[in-house]
C-alpha atoms as a PDB file:
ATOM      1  CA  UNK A   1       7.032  39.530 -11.193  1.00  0.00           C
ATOM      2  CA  UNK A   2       8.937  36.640 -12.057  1.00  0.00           C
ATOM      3  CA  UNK A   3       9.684  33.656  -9.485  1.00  0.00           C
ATOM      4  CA  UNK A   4      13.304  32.029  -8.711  1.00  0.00           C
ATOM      5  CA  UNK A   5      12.336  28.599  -8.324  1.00  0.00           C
ATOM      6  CA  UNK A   6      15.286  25.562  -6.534  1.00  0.00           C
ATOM      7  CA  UNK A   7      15.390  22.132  -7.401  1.00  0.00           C
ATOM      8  CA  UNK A   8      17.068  20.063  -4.687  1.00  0.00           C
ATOM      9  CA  UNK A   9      19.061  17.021  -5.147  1.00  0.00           C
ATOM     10  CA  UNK A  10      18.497  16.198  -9.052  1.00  0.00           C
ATOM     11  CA  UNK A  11      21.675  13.862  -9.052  1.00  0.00           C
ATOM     12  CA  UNK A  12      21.533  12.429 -12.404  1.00  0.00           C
ATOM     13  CA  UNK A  13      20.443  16.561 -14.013  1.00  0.00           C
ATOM     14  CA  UNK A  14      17.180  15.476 -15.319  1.00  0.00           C
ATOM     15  CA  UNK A  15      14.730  17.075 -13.421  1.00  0.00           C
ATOM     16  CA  UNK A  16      14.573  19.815 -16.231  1.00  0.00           C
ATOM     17  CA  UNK A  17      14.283  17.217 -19.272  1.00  0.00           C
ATOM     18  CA  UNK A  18      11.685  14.498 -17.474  1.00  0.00           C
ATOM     19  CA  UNK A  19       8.704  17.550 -17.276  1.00  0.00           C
ATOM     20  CA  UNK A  20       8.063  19.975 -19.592  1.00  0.00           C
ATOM     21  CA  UNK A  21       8.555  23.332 -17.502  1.00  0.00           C
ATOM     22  CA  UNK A  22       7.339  25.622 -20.236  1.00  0.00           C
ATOM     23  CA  UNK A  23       4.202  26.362 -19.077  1.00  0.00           C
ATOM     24  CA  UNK A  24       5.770  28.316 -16.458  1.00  0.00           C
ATOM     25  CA  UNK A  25       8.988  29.293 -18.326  1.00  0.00           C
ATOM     26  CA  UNK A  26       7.363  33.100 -19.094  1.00  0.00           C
ATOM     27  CA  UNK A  27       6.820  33.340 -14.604  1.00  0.00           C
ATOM     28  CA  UNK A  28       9.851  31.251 -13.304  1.00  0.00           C
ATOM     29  CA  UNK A  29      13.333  30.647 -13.377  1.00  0.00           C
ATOM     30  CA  UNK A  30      14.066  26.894 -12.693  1.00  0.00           C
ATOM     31  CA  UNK A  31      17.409  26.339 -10.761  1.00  0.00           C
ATOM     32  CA  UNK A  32      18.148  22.921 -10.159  1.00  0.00           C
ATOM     33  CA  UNK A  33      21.056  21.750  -7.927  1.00  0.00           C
ATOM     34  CA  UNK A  34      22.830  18.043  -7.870  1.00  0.00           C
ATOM     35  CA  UNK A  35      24.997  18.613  -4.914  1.00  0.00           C
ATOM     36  CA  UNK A  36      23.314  17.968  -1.628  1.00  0.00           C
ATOM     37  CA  UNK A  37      23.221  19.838   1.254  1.00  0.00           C
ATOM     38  CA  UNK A  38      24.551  18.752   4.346  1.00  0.00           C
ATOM     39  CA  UNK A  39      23.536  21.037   6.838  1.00  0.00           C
ATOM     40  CA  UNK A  40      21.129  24.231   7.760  1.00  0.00           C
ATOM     41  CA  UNK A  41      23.457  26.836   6.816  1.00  0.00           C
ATOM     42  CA  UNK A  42      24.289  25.686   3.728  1.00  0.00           C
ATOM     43  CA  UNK A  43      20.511  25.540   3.112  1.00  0.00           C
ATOM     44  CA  UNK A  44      19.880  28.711   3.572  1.00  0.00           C
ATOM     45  CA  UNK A  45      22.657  30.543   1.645  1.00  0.00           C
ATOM     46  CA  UNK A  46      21.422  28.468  -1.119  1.00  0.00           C
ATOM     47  CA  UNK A  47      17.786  28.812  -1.340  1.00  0.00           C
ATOM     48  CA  UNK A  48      17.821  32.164   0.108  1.00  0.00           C
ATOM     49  CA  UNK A  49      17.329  34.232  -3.339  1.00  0.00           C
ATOM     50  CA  UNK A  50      13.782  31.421  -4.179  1.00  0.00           C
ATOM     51  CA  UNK A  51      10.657  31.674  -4.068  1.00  0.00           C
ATOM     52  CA  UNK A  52       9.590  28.309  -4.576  1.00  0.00           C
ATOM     53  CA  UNK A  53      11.458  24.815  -3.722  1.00  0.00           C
ATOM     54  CA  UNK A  54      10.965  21.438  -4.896  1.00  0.00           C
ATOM     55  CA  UNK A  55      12.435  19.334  -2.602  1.00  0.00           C
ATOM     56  CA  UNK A  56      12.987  15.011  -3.189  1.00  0.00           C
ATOM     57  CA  UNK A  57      11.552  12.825  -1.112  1.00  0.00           C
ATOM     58  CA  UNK A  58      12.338  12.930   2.735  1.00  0.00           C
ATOM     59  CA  UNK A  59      15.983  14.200   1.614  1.00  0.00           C
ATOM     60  CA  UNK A  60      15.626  17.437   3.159  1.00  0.00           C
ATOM     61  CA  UNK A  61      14.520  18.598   6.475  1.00  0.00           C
ATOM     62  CA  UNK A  62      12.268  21.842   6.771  1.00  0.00           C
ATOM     63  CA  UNK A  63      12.283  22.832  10.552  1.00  0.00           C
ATOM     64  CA  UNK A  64      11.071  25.905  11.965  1.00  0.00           C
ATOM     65  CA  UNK A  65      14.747  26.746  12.285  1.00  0.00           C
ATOM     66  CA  UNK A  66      15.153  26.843   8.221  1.00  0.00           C
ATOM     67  CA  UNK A  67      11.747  28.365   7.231  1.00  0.00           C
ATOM     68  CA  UNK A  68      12.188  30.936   9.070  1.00  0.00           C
ATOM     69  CA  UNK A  69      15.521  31.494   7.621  1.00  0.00           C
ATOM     70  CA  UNK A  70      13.690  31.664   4.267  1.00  0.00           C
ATOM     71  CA  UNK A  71      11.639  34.687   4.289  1.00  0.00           C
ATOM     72  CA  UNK A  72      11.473  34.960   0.194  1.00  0.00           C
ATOM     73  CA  UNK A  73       9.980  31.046   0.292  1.00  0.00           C
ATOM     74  CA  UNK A  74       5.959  31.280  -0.838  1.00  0.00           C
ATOM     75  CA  UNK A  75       5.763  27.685  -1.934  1.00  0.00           C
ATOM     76  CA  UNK A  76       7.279  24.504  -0.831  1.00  0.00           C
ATOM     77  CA  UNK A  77       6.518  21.078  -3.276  1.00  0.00           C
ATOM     78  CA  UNK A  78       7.926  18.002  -1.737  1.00  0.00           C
ATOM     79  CA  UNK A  79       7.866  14.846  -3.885  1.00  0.00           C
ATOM     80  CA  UNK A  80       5.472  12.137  -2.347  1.00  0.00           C
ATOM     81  CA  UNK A  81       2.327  12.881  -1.102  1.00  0.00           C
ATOM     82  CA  UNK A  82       3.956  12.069   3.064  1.00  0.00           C
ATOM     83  CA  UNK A  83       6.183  13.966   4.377  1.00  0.00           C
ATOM     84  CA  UNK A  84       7.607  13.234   7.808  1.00  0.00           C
ATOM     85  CA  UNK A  85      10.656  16.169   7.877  1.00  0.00           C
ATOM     86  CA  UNK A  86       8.790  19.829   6.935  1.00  0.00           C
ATOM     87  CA  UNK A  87       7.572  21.595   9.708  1.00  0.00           C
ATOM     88  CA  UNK A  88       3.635  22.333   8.766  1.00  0.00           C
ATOM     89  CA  UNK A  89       2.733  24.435  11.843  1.00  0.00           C
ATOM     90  CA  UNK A  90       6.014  26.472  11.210  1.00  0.00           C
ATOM     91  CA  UNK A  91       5.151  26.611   7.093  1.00  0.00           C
ATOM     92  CA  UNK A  92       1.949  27.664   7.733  1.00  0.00           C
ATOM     93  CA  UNK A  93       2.885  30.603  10.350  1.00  0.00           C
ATOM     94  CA  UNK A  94       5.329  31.909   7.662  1.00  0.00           C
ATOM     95  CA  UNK A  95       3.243  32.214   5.106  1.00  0.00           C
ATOM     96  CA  UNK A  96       4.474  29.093   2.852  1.00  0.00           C
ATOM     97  CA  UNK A  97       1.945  26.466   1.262  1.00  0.00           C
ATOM     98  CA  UNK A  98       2.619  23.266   0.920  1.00  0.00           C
ATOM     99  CA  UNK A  99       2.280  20.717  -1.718  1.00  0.00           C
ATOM    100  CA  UNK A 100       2.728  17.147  -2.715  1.00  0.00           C
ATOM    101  CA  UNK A 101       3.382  14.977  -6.090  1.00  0.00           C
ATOM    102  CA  UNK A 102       2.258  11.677  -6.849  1.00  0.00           C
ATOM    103  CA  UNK A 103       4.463   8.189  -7.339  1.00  0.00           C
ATOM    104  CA  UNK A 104       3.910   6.288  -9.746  1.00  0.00           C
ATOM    105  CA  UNK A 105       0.338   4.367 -10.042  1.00  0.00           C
ATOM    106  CA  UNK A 106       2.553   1.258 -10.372  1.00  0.00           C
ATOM    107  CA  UNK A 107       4.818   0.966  -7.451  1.00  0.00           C
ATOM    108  CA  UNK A 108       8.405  -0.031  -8.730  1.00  0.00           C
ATOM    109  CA  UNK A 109       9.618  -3.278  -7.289  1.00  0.00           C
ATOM    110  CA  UNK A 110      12.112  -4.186  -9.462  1.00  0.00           C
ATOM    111  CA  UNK A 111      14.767  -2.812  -7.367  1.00  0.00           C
ATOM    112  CA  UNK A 112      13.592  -5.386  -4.327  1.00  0.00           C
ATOM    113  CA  UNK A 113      13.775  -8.372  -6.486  1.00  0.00           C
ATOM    114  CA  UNK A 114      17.130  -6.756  -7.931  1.00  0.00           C
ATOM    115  CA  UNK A 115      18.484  -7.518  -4.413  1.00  0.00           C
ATOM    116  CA  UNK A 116      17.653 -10.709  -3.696  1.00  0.00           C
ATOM    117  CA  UNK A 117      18.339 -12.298  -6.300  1.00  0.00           C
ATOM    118  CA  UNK A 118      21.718 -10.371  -6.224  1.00  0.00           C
ATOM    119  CA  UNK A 119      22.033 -11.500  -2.872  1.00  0.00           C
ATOM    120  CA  UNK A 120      20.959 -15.175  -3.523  1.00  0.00           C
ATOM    121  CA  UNK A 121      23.406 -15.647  -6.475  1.00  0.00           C
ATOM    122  CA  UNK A 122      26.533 -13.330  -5.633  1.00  0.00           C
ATOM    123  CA  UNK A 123      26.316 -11.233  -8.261  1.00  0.00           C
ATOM    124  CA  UNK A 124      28.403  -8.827  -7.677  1.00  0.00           C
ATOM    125  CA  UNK A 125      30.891 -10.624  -5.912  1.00  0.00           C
ATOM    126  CA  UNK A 126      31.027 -13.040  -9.236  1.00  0.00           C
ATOM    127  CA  UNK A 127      30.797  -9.880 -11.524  1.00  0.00           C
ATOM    128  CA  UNK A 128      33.967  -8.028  -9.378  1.00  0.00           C
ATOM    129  CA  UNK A 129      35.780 -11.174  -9.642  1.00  0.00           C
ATOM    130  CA  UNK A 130      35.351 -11.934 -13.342  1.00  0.00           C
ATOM    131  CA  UNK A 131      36.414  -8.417 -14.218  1.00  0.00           C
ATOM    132  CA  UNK A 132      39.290  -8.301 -12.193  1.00  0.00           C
ATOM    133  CA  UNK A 133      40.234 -11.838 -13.178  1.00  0.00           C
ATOM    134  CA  UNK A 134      40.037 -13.639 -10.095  1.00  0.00           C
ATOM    135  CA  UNK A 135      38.464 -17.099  -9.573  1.00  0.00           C
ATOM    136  CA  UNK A 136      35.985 -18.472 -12.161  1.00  0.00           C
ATOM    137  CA  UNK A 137      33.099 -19.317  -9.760  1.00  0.00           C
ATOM    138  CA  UNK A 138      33.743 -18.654  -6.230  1.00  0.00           C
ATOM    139  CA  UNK A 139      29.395 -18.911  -4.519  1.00  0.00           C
ATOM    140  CA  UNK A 140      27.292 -21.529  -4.322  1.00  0.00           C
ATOM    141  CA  UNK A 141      23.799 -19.625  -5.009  1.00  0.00           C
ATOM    142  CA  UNK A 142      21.113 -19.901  -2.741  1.00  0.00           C
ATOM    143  CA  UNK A 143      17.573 -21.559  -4.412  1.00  0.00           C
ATOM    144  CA  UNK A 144      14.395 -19.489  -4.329  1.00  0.00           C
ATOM    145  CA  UNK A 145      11.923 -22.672  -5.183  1.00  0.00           C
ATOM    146  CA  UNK A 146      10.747 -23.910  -2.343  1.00  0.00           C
ATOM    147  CA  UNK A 147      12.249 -21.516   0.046  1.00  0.00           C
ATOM    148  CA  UNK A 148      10.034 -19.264   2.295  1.00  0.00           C
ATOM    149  CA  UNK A 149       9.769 -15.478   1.544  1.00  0.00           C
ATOM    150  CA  UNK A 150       8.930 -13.715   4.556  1.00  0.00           C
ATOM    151  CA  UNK A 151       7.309 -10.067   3.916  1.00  0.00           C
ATOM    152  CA  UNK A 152       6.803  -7.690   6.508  1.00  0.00           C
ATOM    153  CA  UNK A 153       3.844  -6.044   4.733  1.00  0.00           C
ATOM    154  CA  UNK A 154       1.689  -6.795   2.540  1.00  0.00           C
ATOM    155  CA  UNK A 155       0.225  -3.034   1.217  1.00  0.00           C
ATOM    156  CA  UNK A 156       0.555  -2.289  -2.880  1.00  0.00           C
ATOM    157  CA  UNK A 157       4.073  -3.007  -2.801  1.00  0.00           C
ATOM    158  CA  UNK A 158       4.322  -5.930  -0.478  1.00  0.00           C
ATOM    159  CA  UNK A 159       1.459  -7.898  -2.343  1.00  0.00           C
ATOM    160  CA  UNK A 160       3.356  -6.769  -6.139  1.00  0.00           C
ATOM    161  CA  UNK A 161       6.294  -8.308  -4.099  1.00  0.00           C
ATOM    162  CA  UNK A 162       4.350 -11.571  -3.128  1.00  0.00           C
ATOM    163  CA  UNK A 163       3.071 -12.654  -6.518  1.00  0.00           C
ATOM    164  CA  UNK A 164       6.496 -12.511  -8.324  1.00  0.00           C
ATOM    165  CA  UNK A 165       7.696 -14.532  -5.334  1.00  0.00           C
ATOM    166  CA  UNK A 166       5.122 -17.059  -6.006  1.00  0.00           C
ATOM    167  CA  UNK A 167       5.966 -16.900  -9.657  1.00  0.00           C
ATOM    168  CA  UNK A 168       9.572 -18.147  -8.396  1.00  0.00           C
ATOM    169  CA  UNK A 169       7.617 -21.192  -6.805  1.00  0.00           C
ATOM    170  CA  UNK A 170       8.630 -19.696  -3.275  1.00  0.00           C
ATOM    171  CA  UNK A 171       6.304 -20.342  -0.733  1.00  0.00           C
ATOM    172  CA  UNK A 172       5.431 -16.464   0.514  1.00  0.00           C
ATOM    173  CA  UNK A 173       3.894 -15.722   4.407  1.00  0.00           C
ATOM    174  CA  UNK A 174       3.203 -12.234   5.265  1.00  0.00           C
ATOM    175  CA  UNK A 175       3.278 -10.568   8.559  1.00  0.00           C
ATOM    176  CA  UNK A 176       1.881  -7.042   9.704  1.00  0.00           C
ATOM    177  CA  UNK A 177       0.387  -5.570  12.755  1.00  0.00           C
ATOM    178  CA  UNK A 178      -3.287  -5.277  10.544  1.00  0.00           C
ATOM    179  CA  UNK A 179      -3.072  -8.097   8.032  1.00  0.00           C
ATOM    180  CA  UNK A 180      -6.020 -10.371   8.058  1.00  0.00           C
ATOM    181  CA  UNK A 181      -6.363 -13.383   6.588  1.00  0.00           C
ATOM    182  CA  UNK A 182      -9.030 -12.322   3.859  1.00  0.00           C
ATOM    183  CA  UNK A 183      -6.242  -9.764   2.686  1.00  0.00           C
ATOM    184  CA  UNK A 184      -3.288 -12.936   2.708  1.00  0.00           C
ATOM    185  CA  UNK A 185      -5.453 -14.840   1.148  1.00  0.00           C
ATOM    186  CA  UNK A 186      -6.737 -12.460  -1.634  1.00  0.00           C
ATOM    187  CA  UNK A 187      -2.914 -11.895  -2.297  1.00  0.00           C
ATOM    188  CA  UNK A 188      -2.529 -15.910  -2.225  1.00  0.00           C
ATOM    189  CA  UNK A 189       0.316 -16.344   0.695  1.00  0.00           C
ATOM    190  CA  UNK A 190      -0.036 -17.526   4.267  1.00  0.00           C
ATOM    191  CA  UNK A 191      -0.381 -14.920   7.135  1.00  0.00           C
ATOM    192  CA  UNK A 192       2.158 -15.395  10.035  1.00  0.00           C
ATOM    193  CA  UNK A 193       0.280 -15.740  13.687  1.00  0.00           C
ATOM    194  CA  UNK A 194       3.663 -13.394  14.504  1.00  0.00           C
ATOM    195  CA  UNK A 195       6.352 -11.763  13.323  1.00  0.00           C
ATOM    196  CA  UNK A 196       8.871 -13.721  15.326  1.00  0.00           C
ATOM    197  CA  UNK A 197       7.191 -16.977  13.742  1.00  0.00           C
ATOM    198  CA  UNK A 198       8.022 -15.037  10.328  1.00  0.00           C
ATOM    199  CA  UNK A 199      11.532 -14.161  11.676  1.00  0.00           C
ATOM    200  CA  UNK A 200      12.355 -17.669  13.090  1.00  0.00           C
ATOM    201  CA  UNK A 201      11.112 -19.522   9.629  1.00  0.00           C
ATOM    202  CA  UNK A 202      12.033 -17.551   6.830  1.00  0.00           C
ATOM    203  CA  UNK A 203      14.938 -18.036   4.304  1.00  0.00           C
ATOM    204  CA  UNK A 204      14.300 -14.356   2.249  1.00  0.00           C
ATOM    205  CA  UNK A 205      12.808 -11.877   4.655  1.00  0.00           C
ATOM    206  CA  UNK A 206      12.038  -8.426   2.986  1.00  0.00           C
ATOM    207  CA  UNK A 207      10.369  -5.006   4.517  1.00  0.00           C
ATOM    208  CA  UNK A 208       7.790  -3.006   3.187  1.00  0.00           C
ATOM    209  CA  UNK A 209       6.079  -1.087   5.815  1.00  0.00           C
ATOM    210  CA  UNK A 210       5.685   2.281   6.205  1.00  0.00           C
ATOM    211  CA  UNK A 211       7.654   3.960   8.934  1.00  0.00           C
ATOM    212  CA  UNK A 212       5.919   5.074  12.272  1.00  0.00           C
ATOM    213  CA  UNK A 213       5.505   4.995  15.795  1.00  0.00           C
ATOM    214  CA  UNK A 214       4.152   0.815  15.782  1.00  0.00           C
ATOM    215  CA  UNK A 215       7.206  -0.023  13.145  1.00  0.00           C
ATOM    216  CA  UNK A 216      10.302   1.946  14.002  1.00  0.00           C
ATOM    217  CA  UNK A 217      13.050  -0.242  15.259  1.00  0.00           C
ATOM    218  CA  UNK A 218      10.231  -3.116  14.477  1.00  0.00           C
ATOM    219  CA  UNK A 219      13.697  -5.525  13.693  1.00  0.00           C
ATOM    220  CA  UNK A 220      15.876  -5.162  16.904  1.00  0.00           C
ATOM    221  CA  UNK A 221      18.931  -7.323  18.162  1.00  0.00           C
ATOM    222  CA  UNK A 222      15.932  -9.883  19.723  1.00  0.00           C
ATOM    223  CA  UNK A 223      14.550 -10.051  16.279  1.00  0.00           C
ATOM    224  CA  UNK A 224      17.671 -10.197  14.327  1.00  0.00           C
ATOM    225  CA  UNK A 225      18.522 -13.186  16.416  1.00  0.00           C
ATOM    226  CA  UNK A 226      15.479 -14.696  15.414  1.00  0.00           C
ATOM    227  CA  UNK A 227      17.213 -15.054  11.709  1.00  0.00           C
ATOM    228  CA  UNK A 228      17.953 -18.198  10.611  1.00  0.00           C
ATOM    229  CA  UNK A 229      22.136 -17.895   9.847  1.00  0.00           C
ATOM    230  CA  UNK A 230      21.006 -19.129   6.268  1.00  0.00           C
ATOM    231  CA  UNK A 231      18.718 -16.098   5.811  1.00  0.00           C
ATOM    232  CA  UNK A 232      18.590 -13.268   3.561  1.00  0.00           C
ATOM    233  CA  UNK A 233      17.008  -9.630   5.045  1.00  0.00           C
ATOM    234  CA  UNK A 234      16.541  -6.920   2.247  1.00  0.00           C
ATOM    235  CA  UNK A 235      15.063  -3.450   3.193  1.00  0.00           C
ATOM    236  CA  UNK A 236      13.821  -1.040   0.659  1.00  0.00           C
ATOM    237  CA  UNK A 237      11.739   0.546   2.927  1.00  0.00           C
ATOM    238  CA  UNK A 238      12.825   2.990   5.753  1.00  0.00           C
ATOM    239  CA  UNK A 239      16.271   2.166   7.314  1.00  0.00           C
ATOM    240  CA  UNK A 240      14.353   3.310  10.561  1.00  0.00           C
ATOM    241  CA  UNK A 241      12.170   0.073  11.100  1.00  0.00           C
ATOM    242  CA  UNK A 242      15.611  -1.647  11.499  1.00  0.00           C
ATOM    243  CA  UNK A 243      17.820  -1.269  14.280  1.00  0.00           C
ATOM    244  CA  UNK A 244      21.104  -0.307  11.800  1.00  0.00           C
ATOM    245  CA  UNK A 245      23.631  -0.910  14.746  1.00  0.00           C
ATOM    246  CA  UNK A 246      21.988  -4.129  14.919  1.00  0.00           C
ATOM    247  CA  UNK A 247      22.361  -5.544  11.621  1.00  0.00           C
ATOM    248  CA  UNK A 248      25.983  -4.146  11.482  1.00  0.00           C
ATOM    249  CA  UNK A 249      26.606  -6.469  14.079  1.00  0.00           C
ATOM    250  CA  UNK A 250      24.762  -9.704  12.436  1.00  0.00           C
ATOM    251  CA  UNK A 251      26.222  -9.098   9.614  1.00  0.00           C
ATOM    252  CA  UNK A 252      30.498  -8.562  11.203  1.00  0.00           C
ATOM    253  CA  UNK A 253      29.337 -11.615  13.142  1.00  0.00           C
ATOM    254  CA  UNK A 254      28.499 -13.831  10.817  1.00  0.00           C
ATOM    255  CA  UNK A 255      24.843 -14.399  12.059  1.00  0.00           C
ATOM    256  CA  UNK A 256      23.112 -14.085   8.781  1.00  0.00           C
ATOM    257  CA  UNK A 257      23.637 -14.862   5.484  1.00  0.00           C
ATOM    258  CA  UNK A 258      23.642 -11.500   4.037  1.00  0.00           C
ATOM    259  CA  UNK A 259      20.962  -8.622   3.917  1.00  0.00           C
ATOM    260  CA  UNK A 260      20.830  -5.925   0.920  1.00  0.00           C
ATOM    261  CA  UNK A 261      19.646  -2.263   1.827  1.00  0.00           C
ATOM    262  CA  UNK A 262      18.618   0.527  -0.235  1.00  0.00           C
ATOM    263  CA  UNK A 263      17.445   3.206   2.548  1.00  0.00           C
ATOM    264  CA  UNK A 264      20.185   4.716   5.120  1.00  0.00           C
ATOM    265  CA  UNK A 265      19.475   6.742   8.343  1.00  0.00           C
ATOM    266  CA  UNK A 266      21.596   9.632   6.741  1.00  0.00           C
ATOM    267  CA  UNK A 267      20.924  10.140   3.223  1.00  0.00           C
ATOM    268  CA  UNK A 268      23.370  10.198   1.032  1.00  0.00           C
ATOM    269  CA  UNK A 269      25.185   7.653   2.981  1.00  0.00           C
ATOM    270  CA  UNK A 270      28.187   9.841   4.504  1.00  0.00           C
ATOM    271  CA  UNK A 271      31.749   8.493   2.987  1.00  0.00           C
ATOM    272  CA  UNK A 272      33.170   7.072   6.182  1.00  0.00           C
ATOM    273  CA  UNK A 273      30.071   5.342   7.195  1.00  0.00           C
ATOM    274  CA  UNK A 274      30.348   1.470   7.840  1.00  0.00           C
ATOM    275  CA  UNK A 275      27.661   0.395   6.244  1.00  0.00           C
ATOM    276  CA  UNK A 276      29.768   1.191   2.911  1.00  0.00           C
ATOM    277  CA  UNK A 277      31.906  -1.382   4.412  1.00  0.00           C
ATOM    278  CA  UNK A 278      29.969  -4.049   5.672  1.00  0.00           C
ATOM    279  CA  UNK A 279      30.509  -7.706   4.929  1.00  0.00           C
ATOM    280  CA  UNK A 280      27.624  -9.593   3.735  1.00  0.00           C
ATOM    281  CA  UNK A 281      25.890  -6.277   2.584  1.00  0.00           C
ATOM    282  CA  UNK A 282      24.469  -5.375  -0.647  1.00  0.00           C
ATOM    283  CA  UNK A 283      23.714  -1.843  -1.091  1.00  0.00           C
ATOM    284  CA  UNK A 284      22.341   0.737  -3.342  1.00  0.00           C
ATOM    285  CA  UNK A 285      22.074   4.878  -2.329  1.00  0.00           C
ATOM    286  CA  UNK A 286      17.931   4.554  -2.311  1.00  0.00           C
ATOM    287  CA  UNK A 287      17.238   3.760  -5.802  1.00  0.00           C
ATOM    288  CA  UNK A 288      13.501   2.045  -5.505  1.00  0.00           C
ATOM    289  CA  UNK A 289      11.789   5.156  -6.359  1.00  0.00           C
ATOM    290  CA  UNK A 290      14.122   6.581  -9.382  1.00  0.00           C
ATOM    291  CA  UNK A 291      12.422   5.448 -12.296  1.00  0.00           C
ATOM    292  CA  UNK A 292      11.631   7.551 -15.306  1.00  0.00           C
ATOM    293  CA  UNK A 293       7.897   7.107 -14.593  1.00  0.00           C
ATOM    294  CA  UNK A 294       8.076   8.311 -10.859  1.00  0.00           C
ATOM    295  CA  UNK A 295      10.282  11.299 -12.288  1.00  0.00           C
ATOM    296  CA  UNK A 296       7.674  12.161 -14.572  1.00  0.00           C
ATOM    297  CA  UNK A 297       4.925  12.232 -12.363  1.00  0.00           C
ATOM    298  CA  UNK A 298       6.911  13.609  -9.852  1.00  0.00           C
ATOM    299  CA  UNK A 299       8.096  17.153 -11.500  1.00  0.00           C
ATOM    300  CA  UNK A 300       5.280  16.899 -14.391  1.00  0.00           C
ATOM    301  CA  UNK A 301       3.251  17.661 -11.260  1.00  0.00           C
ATOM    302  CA  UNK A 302       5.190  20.038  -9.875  1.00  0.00           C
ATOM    303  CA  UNK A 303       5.124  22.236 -12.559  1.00  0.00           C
ATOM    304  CA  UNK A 304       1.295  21.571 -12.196  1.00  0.00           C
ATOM    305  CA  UNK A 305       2.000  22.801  -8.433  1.00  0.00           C
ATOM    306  CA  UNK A 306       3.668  25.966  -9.782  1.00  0.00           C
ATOM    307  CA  UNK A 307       0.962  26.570 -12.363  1.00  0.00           C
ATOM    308  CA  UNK A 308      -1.773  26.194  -9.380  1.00  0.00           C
ATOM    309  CA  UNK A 309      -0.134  28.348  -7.152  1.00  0.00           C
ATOM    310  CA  UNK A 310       0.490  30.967  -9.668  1.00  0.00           C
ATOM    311  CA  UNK A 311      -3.628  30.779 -10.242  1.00  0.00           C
ATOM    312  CA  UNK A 312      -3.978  31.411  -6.926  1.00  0.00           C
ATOM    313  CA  UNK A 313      -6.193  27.771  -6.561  1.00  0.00           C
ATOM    314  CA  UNK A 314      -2.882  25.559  -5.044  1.00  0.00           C
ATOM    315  CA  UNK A 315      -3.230  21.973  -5.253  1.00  0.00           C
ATOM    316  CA  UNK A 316      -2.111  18.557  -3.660  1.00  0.00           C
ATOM    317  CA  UNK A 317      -2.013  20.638  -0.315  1.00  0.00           C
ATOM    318  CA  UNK A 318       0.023  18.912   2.630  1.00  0.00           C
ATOM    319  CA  UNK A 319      -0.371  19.517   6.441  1.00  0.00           C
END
């Protein structure tokens, strides 16, 4: 029997060049698909025809109400080894395993630092106006030496994010619901007694929890207030743990200096949305995890999924 196997949301077309699929070539047909889908129906007149589907990130949601308009799917791979939108219970009652892939064993964090410093020294306002000939220097950059980075977080991508801040000469203080001061001081920065304390005294504040019941809507209107007007907030984590009406309005106000986002409540961002149109706001459609070494691992292990499956010994099981 040969398999009909969906690849959702390969943007860039590279999902078939990043893994070599040809250990399953001879059992599966590999479809991949750059266009996203928007809603359930479209889902399902897509993957209807599959067997198996690899699906990025939390892109996709798999209710109840979509697996079981898939009766053909056998095997679900989601890249990440958390997912917070397929429906286990409902996978399991249909018949459909579930798998994960491993990131990267180096977290990226370029992207984060691409941010703020793009933030701190308008680059792309300076880069716009250079190529469309307007003014030769129109910011005054913002210093990181001696400034305060504020991290909410301090996990394998918050501490990666601390050092190169103290390679800047910033002085770095960490905040987090379980951070102790042996782990702040292993990492080398000051804990925060609070997160408003964090809030109230840092010029570059920047997110990296995960997203859950304790941090969702963690940065309110109260806490957005909290900002100095002179701060920075960049999020590459989960738009979730900030209120995004919120920082719409900080930002139209005026009550911050700028924040830079890379994670949306609706992904892709839809075309009307305002936070394409914010002032203040740097943004990029969720970029922090597409490197070539997360795409590697990612589909280099789900052909490994496929191959397991096929075995009948399935591996990385989710759920």
């Amino acid at each position: 029997m040969r398999f009909r196997c969906a690849v959702l949301d390969d943007h860039q077309n590279v999902a078939a060049s990043v893994a070599d699929w040809s250990p399953v070539s001879d059992r599966v047909e590999v479809v991949t698909f750059s266009e996203h889908f928007t809603t359930e129906d479209e889902l399902s007149t897509a993957l209807a025809d599959f067997d198996f589907v690899v699906t990025l990130r939390e892109r996709v949601p798999f209710p109840a109400s979509l697996l079981n308009r898939l009766p053909r799917l056998k095997l679900l791979i989601a890249s990440g080894m958390r997912n917070s939108v397929i429906d286990y219970a409902a996978a399991r009652a249909g018949g459909v395993t579930v798998c994960g892939t491993e990131s990267s064993s180096t977290p990226p964090v370029e992207l984060t630092w691409a941010l703020l410093l793009g933030l701190a020294r308008g680059i792309v306002q300076e880069n716009n106006a250079l190529r469309a000939g307007g003014p030769w220097q129109s910011t005054v950059g913002a210093d990181l030496h001696g400034r305060r980075l504020g991290l909410l977080g301090l996990g394998k991508i918050g501490s990666r994010v601390a050092r190169i801040g103290l390679a800047f000469g910033m002085e770095v203080t960490a905040w987090s619901q379980n951070l102790t001061e042996e782990r702040a001081d292993e990492v080398g920065v000051h804990r925060s007694a609070t997160k408003e304390a964090l809030l109230t005294t840092s010029d570059f504040v920047s997110v990296h929890l995960a997203l859950g019941d304790r941090t969702r809507g963690l940065l309110g209107p109260a806490e957005l207030a909290l900002l100095k007007p002179t701060a920075y907030l960049i999020n590459t984590s989960r738009a979730a743990i900030v209120d995004q009406d919120a920082l719409l309005t900080a930002l139209h106000e005026g009550r911050i200096a700028g924040a830079a986002v890379d994670v949306f409540d609706t992904e892709p961002l839809p075309t009307d949305h305002p936070m394409r149109t914010a002032p203040r706001l740097l943004a990029t459609p969720h970029l922090g995890y597409v490197t070539q070494a997360n795409y590697e691992r990612y589909y280099g292990q789900a052909v490994d999924n496929i191959r397991a499956y096929l075995a009948g010994t399935p591996v990385r099981l989710l759920g």
